[in-house]
C-alpha atoms as a PDB file:
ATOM      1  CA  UNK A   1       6.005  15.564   2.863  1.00  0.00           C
ATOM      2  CA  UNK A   2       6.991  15.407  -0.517  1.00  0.00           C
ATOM      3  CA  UNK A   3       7.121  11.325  -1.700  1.00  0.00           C
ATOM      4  CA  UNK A   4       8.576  11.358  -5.362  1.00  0.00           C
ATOM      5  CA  UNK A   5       9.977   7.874  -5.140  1.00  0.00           C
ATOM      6  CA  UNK A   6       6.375   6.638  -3.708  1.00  0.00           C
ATOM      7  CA  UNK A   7       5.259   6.167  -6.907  1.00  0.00           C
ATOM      8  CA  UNK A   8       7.892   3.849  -8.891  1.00  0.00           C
ATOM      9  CA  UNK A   9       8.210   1.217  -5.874  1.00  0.00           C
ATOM     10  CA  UNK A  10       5.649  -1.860  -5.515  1.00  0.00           C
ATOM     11  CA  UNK A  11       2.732  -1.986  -2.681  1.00  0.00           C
ATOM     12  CA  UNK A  12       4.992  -4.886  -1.311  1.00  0.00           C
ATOM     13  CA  UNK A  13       8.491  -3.228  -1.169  1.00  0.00           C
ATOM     14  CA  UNK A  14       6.534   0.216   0.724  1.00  0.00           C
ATOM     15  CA  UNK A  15       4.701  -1.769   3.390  1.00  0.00           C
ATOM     16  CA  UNK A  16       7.518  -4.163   4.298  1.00  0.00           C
ATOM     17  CA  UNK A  17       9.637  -1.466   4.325  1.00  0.00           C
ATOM     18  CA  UNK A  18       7.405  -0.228   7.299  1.00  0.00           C
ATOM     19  CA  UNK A  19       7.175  -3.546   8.729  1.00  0.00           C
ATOM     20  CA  UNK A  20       3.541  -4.650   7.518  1.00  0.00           C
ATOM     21  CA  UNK A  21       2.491  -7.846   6.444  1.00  0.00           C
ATOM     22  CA  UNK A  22      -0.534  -7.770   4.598  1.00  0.00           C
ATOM     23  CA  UNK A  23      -3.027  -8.810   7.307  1.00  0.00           C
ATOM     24  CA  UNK A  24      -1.908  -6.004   9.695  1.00  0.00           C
ATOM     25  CA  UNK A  25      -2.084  -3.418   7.005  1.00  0.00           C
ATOM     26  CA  UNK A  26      -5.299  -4.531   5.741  1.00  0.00           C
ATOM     27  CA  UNK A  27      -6.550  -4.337   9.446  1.00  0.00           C
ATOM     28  CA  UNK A  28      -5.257  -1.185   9.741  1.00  0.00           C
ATOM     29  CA  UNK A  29      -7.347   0.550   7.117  1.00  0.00           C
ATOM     30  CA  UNK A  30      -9.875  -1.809   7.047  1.00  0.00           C
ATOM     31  CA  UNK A  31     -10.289  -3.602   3.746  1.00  0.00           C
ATOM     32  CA  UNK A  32      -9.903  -7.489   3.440  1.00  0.00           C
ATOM     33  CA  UNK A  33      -6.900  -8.926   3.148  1.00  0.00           C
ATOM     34  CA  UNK A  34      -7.022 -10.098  -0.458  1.00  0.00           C
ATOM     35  CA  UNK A  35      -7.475  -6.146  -1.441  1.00  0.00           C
ATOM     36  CA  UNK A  36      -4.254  -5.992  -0.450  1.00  0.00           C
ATOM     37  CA  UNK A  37      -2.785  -9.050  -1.887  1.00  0.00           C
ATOM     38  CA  UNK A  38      -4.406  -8.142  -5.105  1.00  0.00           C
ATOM     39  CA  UNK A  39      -2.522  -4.725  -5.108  1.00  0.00           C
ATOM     40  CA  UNK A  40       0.635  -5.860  -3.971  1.00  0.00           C
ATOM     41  CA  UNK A  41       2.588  -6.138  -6.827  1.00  0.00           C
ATOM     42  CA  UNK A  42       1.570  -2.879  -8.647  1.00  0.00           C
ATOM     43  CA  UNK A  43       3.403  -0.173  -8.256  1.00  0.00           C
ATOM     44  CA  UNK A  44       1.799   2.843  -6.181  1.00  0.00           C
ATOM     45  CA  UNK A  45       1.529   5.170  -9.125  1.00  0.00           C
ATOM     46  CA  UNK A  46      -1.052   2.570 -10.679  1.00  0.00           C
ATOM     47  CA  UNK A  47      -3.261   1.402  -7.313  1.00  0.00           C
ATOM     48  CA  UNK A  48      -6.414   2.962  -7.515  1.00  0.00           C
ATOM     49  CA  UNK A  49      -7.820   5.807  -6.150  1.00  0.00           C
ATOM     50  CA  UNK A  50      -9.710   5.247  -3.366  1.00  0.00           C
ATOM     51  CA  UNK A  51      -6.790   2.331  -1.986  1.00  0.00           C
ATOM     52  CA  UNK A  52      -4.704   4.635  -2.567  1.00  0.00           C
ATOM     53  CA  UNK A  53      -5.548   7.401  -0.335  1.00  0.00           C
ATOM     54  CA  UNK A  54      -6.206   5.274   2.423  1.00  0.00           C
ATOM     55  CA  UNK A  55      -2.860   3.434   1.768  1.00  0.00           C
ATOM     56  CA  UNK A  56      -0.361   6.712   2.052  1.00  0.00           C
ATOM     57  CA  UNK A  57      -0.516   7.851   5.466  1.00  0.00           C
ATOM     58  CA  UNK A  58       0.535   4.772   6.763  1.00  0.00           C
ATOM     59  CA  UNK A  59       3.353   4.135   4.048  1.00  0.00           C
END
């Protein structure tokens, strides 16, 4: 419910923590995969908007 530490770790470190590789996340909310290879080394706090929201419920 409440994800306070969300926001300081990388795209990368919260969907291989889940076991994603890029391709299967990017599949999963349907966006190519560079989207998420673009993204992947900012931290959550800083991913835009509408990623972002379609990004949390899986991570």
């Amino acid at each position: 419910m409440f994800n306070w530490g969300m926001n300081k770790k990388t795209l990368r470190e919260l969907r291989r923590n889940q076991g994603f590789t890029a391709r299967e996340l990017a599949a999963i909310i349907k966006v190519d995969t560079t989207v998420i290879l673009k993204v992947d080394d900012l931290k959550f706090k800083d991913i835009p908007e509408p990623l972002k929201s379609r990004l949390k419920p899986y991570l």
